[in-house]
Protein backbone atom coordinates (compact mmCIF):
# COMPACT_ATOMS: atom_id res chain seq x y z
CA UNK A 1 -61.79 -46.35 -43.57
CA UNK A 2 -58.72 -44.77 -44.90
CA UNK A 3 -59.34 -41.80 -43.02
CA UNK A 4 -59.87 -43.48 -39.68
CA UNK A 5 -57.01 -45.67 -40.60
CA UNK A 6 -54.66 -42.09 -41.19
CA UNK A 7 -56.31 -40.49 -38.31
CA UNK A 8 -54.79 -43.25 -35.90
CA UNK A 9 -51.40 -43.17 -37.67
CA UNK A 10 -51.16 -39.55 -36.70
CA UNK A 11 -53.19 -40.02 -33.35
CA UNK A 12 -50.11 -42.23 -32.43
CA UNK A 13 -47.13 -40.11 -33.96
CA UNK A 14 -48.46 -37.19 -31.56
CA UNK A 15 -48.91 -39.37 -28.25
CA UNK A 16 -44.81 -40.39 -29.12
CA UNK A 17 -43.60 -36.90 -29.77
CA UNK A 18 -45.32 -35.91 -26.80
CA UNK A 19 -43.85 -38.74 -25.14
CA UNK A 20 -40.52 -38.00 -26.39
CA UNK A 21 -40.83 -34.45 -25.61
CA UNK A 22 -41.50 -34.84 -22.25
CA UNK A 23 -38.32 -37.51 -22.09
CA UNK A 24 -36.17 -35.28 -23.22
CA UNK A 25 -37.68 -32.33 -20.63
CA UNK A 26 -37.02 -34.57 -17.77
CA UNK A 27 -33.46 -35.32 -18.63
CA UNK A 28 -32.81 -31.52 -19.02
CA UNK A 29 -34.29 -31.41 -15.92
CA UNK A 30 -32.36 -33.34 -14.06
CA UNK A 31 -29.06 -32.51 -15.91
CA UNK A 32 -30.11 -29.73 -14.73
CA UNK A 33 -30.78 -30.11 -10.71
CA UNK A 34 -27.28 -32.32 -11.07
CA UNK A 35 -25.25 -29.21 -12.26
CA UNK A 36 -27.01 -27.31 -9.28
CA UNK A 37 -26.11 -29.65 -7.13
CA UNK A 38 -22.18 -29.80 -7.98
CA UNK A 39 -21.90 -26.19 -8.12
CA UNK A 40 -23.54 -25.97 -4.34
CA UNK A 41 -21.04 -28.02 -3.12
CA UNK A 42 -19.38 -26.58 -0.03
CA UNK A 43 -16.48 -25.15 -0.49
CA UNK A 44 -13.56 -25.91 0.63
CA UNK A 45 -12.72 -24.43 4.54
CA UNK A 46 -8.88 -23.11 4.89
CA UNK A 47 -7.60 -23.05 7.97
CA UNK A 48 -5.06 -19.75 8.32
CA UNK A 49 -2.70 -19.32 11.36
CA UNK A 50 -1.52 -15.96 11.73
CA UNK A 51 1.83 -16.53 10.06
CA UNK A 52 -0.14 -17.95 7.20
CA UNK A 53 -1.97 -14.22 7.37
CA UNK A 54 0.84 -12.53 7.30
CA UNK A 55 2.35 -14.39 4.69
CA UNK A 56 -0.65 -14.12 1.91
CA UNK A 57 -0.69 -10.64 2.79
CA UNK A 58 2.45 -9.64 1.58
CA UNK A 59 0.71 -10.86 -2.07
CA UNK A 60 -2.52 -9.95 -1.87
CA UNK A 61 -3.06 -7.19 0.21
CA UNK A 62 -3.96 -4.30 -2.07
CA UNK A 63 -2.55 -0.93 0.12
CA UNK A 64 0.90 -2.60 -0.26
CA UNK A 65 0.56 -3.25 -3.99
CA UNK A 66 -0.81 0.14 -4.04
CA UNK A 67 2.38 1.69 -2.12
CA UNK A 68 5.09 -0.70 -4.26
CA UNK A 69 3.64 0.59 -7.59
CA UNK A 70 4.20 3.92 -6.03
CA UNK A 71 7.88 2.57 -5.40
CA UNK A 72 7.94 1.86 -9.19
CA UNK A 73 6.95 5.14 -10.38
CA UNK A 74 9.61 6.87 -8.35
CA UNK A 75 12.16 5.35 -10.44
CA UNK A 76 10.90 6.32 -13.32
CA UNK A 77 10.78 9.58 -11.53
CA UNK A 78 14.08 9.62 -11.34
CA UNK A 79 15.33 8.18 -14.64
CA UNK A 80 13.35 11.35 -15.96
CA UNK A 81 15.34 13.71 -13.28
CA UNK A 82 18.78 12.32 -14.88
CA UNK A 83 17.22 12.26 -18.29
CA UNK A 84 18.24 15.98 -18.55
CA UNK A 85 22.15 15.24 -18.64
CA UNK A 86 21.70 12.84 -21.47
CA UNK A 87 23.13 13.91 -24.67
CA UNK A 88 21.21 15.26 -27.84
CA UNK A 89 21.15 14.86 -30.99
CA UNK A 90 19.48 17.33 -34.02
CA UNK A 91 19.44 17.16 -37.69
CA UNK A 92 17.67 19.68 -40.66
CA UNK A 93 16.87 19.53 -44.25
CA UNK A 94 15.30 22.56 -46.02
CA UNK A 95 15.91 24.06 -49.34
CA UNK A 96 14.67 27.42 -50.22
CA UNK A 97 14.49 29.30 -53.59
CA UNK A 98 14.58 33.37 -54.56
CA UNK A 99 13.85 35.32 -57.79
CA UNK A 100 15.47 38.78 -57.64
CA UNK A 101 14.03 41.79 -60.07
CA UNK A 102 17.10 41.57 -62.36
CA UNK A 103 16.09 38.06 -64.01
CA UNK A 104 18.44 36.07 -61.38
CA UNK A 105 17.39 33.66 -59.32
CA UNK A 106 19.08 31.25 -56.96
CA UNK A 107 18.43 27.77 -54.98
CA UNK A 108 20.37 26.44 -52.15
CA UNK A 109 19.73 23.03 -50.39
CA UNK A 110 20.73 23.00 -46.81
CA UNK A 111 21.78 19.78 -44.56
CA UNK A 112 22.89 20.36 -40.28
CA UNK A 113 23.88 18.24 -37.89
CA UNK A 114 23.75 19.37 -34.13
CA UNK A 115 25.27 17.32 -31.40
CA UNK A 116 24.55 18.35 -27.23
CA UNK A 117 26.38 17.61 -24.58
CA UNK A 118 25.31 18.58 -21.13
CA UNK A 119 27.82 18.79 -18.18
CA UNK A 120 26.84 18.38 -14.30
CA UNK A 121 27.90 21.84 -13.67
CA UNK A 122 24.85 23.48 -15.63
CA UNK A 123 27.42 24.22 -19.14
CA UNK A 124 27.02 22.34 -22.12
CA UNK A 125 28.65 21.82 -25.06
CA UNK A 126 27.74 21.83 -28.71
CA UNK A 127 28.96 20.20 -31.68
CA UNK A 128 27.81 21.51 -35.19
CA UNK A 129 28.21 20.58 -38.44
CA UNK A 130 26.66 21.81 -41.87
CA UNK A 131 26.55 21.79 -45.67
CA UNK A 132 24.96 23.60 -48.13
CA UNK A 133 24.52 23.65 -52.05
CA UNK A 134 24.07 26.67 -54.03
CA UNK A 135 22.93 26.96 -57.54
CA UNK A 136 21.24 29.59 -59.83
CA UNK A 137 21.95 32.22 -62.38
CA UNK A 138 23.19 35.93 -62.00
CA UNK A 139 22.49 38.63 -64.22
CA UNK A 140 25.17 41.05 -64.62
CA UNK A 141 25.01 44.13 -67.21
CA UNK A 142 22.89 42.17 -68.95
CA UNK A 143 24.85 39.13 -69.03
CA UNK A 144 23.54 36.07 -67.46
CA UNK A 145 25.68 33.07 -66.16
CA UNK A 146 25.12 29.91 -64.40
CA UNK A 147 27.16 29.25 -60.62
CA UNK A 148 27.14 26.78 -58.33
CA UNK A 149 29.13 26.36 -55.00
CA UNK A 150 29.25 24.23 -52.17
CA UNK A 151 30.11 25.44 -48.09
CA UNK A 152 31.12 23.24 -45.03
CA UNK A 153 31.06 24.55 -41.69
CA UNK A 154 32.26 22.87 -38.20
CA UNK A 155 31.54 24.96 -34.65
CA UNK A 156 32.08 24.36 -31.18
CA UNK A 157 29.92 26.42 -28.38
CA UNK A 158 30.15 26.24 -24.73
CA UNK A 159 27.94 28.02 -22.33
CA UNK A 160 28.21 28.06 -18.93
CA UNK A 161 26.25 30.33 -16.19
CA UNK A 162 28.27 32.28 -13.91
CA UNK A 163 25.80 33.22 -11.26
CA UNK A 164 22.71 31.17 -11.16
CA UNK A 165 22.66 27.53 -11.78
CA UNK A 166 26.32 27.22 -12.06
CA UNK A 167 27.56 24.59 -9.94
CA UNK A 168 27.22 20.54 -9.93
CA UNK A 169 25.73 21.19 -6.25
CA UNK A 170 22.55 23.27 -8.12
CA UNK A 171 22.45 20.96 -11.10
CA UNK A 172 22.10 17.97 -9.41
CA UNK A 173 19.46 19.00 -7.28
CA UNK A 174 16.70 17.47 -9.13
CA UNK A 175 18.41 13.78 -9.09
CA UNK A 176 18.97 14.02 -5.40
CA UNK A 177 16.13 15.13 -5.18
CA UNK A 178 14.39 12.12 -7.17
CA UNK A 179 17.25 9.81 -4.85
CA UNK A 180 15.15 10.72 -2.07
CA UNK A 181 12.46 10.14 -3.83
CA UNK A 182 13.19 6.50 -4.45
CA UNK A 183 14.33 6.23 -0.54
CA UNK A 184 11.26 7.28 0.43
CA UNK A 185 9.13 5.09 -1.43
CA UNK A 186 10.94 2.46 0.23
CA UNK A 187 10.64 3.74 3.67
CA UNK A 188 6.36 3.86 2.59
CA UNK A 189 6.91 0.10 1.65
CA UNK A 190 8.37 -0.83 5.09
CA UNK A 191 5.34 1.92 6.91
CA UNK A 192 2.50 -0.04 4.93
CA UNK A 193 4.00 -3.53 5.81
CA UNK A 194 4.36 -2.35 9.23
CA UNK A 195 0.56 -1.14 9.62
CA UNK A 196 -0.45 -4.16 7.87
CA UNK A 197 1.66 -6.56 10.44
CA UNK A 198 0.04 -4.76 13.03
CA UNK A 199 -3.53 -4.55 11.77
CA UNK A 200 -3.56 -8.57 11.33
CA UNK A 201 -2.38 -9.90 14.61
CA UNK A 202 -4.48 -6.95 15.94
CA UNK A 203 -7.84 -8.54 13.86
CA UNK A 204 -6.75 -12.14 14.08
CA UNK A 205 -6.76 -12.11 18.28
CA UNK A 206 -10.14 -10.13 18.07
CA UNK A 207 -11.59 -12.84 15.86
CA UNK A 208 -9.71 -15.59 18.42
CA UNK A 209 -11.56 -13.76 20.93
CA UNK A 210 -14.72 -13.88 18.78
CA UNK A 211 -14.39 -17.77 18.45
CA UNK A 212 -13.52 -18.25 22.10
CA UNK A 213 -16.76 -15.99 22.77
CA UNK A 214 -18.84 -18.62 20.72
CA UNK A 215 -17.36 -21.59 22.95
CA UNK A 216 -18.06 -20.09 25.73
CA UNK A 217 -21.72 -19.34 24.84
CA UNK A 218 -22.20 -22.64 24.03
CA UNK A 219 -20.67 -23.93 27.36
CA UNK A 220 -23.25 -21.75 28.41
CA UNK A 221 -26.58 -22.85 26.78
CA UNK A 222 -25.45 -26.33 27.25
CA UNK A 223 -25.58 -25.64 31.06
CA UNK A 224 -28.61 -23.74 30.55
CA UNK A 225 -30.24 -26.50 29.07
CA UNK A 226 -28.77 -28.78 31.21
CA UNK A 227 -30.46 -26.51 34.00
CA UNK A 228 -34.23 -26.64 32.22
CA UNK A 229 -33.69 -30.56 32.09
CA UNK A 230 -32.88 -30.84 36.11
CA UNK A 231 -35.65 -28.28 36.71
CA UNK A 232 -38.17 -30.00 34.91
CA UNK A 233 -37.21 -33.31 36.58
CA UNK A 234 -37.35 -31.91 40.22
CA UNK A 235 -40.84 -30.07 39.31
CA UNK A 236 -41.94 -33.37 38.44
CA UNK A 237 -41.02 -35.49 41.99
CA UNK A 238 -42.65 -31.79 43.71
CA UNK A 239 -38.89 -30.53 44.66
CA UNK A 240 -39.81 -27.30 42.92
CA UNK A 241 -42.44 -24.92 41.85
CA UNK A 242 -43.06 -24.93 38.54
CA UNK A 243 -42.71 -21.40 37.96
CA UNK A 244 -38.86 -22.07 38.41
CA UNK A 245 -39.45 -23.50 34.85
CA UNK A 246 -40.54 -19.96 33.60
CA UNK A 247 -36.73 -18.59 34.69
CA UNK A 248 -35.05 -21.46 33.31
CA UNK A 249 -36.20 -21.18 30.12
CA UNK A 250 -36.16 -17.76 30.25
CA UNK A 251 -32.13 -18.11 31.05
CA UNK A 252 -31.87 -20.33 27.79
CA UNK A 253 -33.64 -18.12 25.36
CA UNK A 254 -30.69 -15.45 26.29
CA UNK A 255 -28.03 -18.14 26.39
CA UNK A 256 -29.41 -18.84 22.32
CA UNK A 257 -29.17 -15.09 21.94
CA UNK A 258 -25.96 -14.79 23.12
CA UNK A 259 -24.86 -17.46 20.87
CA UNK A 260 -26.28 -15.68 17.98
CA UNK A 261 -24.93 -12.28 18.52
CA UNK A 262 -21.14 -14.22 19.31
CA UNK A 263 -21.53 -16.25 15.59
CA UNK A 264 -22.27 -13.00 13.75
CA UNK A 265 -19.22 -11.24 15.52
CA UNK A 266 -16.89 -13.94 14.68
CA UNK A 267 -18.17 -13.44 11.01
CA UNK A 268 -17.45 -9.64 10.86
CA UNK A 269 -13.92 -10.65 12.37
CA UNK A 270 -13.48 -13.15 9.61
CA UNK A 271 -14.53 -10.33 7.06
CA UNK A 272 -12.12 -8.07 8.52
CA UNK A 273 -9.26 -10.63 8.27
CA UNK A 274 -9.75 -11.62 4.80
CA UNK A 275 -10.03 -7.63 4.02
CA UNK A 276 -6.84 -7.15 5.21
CA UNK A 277 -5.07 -9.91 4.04
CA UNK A 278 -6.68 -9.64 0.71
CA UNK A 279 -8.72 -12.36 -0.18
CA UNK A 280 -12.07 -12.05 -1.52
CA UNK A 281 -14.84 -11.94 1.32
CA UNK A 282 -16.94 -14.73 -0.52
CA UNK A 283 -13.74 -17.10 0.38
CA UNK A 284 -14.11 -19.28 3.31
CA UNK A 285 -11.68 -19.61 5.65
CA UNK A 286 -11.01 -20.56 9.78
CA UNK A 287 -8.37 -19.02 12.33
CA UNK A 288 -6.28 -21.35 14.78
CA UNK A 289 -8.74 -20.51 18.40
CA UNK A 290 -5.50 -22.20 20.04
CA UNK A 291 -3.39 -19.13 19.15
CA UNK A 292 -3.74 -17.31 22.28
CA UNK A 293 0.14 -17.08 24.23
CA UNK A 294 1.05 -16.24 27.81
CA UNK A 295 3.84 -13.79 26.53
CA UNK A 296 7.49 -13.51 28.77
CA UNK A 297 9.15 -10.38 27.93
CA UNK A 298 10.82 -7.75 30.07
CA UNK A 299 11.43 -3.97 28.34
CA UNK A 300 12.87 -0.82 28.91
CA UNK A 301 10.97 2.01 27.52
CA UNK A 302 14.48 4.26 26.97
CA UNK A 303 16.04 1.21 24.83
CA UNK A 304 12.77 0.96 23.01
CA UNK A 305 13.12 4.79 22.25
CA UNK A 306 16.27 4.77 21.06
CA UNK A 307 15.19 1.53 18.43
CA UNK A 308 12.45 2.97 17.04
CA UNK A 309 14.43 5.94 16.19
CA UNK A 310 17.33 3.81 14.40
CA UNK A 311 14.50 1.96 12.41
CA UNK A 312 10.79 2.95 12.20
CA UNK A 313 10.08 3.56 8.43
CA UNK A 314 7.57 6.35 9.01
CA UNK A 315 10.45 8.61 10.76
CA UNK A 316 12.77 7.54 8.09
CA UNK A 317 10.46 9.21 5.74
CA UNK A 318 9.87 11.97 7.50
CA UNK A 319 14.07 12.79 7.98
CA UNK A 320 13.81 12.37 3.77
CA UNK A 321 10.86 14.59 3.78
CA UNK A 322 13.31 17.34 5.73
CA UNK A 323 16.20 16.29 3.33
CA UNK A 324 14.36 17.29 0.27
CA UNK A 325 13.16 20.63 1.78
CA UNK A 326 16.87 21.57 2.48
CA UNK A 327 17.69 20.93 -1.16
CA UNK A 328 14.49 22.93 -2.00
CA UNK A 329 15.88 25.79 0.22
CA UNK A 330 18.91 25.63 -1.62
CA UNK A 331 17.36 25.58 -5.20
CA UNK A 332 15.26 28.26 -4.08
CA UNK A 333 18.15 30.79 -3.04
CA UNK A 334 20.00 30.13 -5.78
CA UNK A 335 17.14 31.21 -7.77
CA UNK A 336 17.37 34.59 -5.91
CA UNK A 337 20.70 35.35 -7.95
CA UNK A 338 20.93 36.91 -10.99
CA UNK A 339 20.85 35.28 -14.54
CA UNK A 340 25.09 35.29 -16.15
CA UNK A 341 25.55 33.38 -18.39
CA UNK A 342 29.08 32.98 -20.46
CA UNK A 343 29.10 31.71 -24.01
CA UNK A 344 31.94 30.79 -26.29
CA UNK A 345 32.74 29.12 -29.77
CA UNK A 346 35.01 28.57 -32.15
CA UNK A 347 34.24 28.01 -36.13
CA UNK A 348 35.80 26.39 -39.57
CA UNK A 349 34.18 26.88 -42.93
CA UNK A 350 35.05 26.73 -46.05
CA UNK A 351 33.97 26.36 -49.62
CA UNK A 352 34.53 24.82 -52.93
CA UNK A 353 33.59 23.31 -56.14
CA UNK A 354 31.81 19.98 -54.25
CA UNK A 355 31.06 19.07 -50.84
CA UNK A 356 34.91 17.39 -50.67
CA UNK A 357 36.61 20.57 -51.74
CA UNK A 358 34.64 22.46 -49.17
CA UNK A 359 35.90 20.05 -46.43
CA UNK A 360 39.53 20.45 -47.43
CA UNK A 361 39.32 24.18 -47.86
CA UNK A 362 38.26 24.59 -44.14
CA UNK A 363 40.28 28.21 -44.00
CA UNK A 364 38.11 30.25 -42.83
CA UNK A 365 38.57 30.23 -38.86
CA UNK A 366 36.04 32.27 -36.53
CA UNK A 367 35.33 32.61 -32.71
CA UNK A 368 33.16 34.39 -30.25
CA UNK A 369 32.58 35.13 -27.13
CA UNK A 370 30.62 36.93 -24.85
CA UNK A 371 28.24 37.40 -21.53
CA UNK A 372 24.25 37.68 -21.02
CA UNK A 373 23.39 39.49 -17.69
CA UNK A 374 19.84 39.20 -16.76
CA UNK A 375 18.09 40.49 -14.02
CA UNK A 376 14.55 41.36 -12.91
CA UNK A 377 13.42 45.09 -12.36
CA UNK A 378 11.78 44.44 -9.82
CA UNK A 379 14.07 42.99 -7.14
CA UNK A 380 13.57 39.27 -8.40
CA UNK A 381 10.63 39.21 -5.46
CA UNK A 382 8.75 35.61 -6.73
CA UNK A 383 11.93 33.85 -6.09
CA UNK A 384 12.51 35.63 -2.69
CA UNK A 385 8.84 34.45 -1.90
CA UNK A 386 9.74 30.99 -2.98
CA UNK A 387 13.02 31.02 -0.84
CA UNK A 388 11.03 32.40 2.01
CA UNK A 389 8.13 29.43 1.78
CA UNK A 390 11.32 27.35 1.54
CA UNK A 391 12.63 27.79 4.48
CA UNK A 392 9.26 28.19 6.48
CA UNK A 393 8.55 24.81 5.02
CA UNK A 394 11.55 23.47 7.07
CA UNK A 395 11.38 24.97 9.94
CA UNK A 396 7.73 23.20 9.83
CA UNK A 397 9.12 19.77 9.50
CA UNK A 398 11.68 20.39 11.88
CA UNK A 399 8.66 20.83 14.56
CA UNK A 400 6.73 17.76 12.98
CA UNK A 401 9.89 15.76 14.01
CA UNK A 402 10.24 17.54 17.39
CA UNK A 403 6.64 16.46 17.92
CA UNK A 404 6.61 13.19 16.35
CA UNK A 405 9.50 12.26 18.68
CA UNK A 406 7.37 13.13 21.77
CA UNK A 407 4.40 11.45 20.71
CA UNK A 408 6.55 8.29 19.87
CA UNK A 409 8.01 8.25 23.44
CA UNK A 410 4.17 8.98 24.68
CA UNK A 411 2.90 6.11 22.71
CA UNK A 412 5.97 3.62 23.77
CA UNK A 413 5.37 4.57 27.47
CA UNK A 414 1.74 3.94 27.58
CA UNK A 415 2.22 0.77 25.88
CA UNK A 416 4.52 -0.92 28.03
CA UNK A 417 2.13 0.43 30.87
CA UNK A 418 -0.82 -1.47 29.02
CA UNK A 419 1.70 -4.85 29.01
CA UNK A 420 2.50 -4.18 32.89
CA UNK A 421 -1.28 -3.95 33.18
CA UNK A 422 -2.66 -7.16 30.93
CA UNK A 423 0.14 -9.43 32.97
CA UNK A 424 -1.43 -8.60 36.42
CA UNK A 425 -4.66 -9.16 34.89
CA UNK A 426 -3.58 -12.55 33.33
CA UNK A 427 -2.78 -13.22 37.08
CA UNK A 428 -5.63 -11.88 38.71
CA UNK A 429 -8.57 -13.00 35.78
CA UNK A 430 -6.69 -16.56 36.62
CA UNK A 431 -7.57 -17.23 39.91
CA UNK A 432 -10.86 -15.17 39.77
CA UNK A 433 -11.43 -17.97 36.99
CA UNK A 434 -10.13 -21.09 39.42
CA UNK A 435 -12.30 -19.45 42.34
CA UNK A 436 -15.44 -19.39 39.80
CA UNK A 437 -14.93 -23.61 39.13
CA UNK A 438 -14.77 -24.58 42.85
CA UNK A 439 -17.96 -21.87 43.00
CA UNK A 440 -20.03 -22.78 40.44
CA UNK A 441 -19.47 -26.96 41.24
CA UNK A 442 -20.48 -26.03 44.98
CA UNK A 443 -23.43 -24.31 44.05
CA UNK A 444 -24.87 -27.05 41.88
CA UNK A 445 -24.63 -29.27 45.04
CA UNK A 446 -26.74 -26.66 46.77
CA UNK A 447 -29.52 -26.46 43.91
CA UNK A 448 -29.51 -30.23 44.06
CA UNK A 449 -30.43 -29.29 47.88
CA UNK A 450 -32.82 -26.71 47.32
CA UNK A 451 -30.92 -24.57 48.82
CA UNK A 452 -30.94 -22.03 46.03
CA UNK A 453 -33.23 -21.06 43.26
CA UNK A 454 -32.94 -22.01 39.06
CA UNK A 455 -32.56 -17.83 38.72
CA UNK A 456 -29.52 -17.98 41.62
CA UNK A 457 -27.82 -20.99 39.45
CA UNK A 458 -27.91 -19.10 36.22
CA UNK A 459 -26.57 -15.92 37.60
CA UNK A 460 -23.36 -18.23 39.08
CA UNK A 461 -23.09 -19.68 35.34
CA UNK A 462 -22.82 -16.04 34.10
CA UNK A 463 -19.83 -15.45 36.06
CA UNK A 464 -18.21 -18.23 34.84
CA UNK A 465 -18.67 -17.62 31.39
CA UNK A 466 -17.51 -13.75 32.13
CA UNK A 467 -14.58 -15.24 34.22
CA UNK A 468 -13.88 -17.58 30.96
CA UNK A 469 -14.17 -14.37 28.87
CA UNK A 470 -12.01 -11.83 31.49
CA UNK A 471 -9.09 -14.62 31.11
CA UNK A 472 -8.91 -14.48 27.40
CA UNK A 473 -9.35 -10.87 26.95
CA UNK A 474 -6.23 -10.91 29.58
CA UNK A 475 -3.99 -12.66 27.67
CA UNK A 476 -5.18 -11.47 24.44
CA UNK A 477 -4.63 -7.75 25.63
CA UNK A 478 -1.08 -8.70 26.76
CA UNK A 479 -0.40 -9.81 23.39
CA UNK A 480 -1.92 -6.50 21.74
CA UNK A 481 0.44 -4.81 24.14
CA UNK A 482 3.27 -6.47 22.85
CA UNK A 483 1.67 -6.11 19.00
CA UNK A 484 1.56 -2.16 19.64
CA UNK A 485 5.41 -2.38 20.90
CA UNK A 486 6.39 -3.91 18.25
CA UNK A 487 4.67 -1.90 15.87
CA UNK A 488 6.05 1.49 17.93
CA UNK A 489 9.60 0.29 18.00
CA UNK A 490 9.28 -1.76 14.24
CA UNK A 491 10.51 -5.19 15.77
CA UNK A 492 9.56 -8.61 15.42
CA UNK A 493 8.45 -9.44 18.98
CA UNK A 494 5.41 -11.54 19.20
CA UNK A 495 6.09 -14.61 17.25
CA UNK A 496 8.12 -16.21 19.40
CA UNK A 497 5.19 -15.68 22.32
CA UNK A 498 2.90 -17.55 19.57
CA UNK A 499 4.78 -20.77 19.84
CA UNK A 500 5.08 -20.67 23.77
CA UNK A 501 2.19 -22.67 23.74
CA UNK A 502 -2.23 -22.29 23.98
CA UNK A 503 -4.15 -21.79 27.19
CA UNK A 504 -6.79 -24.31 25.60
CA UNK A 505 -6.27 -26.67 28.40
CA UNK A 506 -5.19 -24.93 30.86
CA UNK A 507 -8.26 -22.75 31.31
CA UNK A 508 -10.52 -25.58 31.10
CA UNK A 509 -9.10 -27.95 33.80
């Protein structure tokens, strides 16, 4: 009995743990599906105009953090460059000991202090100062005695070369050369922010034009299935055969398609936006469709010349790119010279019984000078090669502007031909577009009539939906044209066209 009586007690622990067990299982459980469920949440949609592109671009994009860090590193560049005109400073400590043959033997202790001074002419000037302590014995005819003495000595040295190097125009070569440096890497700056400015409206109106594409298709399958639903009911009172049915639905399956293919182009322009502006692609965001502009603007192609000369960034960089080849040129020859160089200096020592008495006992006065003529055996031909590559280097630039100025005009000219071009289309895509509403209304009356086929109907409701498409792609090309003159000529001239105001109504009426 107290067996069975046990065996129940622990039949009934079991069942509770189990019990509990599974509790506790179906709370984790739905802890959790709950966490899954709050982390699915849909995120949150932002809506970007294309100011609002521009703007998070200039802090996000990564070319143009790229191209500033490049700005950063040419002033280190040329901190190092000007580095070499900084003043130096040396100091040494030895000692050394000797044992003569003779039983003497000496030690001396020696301390110097060396002070440099560089000069933007190519001299430089040097300051030195040392002390020493000697101590030892001496062994003379046998007789051995103890000495110790103590020297001070001051110099002054000046070099300068003669031929090569000498001149503050040479010397400062390498900081001018670092100068332009710096002015370039600004000029890459404005070039990258350009591009960029350029690239975005340039994606933005595509993926406008993507969105409009995906209203339009929808217009589209809407009257397709508005088509399958009249069909159908005129099939059913005998009005039609029903292998009219057949092309109706046939004409909706493609107007689905269509839809489709425009949602998944719309995506890839959304992609390429948020690439460009530098957000991460798993961000969700939405574009203003109402941001397409009938533009107003009247240009001259020979004032549009002359202002992209004055201030596009990539032909200021190129001008610096010419700069620092002349000063390369004129490194280069100087190099062809040969080596002079002129040294002087002037000296005080003096000795004593400590390192005081050696200070006021400077007596001893000393100077020097003298030339060091250098030159190469064999006509010094490396540096004429280097002078030579020099100044073919140039005369290559040179060109590279010649031709960079004739592609520029090339590039302005066609552009304000494509701007001519998209504002008589904007015209003509206009009325093609009214003529396609009074067509497509009159040729629902004659369906309703029987006077034309389902097939006929849908082939009327693809011209208007490429008439609705043609009238975009107008006004969005006119506002590409004036994107790629503003990007040729580096102005800010779209923006105001922005504002002017949306063809959202006005196309639809």
């Amino acid at each position: 009995m107290f067996l069975a009586g046990k065996n129940n007690i622990l039949r009934t622990l079991s069942n509770f743990i189990a019990f509990a067990s599974v509790l506790i299982l179906f709370n984790g459980v739905s802890v959790a599906q709950e966490d899954l469920v709050m982390a699915g949440e849909p995120a949150t949609v932002r809506v970007l105009s294309l100011h609002d592109c521009l703007e998070i671009a200039q802090v996000e994009n990564i070319s143009l953090k790229r191209t500033r860090l490049g700005f950063e590193s040419s002033l280190l560049d040329r901190m190092k460059a000007e580095s070499i005109f900084d003043p130096g400073f040396q100091a040494g400590f030895s000692g050394r000991h000797t044992s003569s043959g003779t039983g003497g033997d000496s030690n001396r202790i020696d301390l110097g202090m060396k002070f440099t001074f560089p000069t933007w002419d190519g001299g430089r000037w040097i300051f030195s100062f040392d002390q020493a302590r000697a101590d030892g014995t001496t062994t003379i005819g046998g007789a051995s005695s103890n000495f110790t003495a103590y020297s001070t000595s001051l110099g002054l040295t000046y070099a300068l070369p003669l031929l090569e190097g000498s001149g503050e125009r040479i010397n400062r070569i390498a900081v001018n050369r670092a100068d332009l440096s710096v002015a370039r890497s600004e000029a890459m700056i404005s070039e990258t922010m350009r591009s960029l400015r350029f690239g975005i409206i340039q994606t933005y109106i595509n993926a406008v034009l993507a969105a409009r594409a995906i209203n339009v298709a929808r217009l589209s399958l809407e009257n397709a299935g508005n088509l399958v639903e009249e069909v159908q009911a005129r099939i059913n009172v005998g009005q039609l055969a029903p292998y009219e049915m057949l092309a109706a639905r046939a004409g909706l399956a493609e107007r689905e398609e269509n839809l489709i293919n425009a949602k998944a182009s719309y995506k890839i322009a959304l992609d390429s936006l948020k690439e460009l502006i530098g957000l991460p692609l798993v961000d969700e965001i939405a574009i203003d469709t109402n941001s397409l502009s009938l533009v107003n603007i009247v240009v001259n192609v020979d004032d549009l010349f002359l202002q992209a000369q004055k201030s596009r960034p990539d032909l200021q960089e190129l001008d610096i790119r010419i700069s620092q080849a002349r000063l390369d040129l004129l490194l280069a020859e100087d190099r062809r010279k040969a080596s002079l160089l002129w040294n002087t200096s002037l000296g005080l020592s003096g000795e004593g019984d400590g390192y005081g008495d050696s200070i006021s006992d400077l007596e001893n006065f000393s100077w020097y000078t003298g030339l060091e003529y250098q030159i190469p055996l064999g006509g010094n031909r490396a540096a004429v090669a280097d002078a030579q590559n020099a100044a073919l280097n140039l005369e290559n630039l040179e060109l590279e502007r010649t031709n960079y100025l004739r592609g520029l005009m090339r590039d302005i000219r066609a552009a304000v031909e494509e701007l001519d071009n998209a504002l008589l289309r904007i015209d003509v895509t206009l009325q093609g577009l009214e003529v396609q509403k009074v067509k497509i209304e009159s040729e629902r009356t004659r369906l309703s009539l029987g006077l034309i086929t389902s097939r006929d109907m849908l082939e009327f409701d693809v011209q208007y939906a490429s008439a609705l498409l043609a009238y975009d792609r107008a006004i969005a090309d006119a506002m590409l044209a004036v994107a790629k003159i503003e990007y040729l000529t580096d102005r800010n001239l779209l923006e105001d066209a922005l504002v002017l105001g949306n063809i959202q109504n006005d196309r639809d009426d």
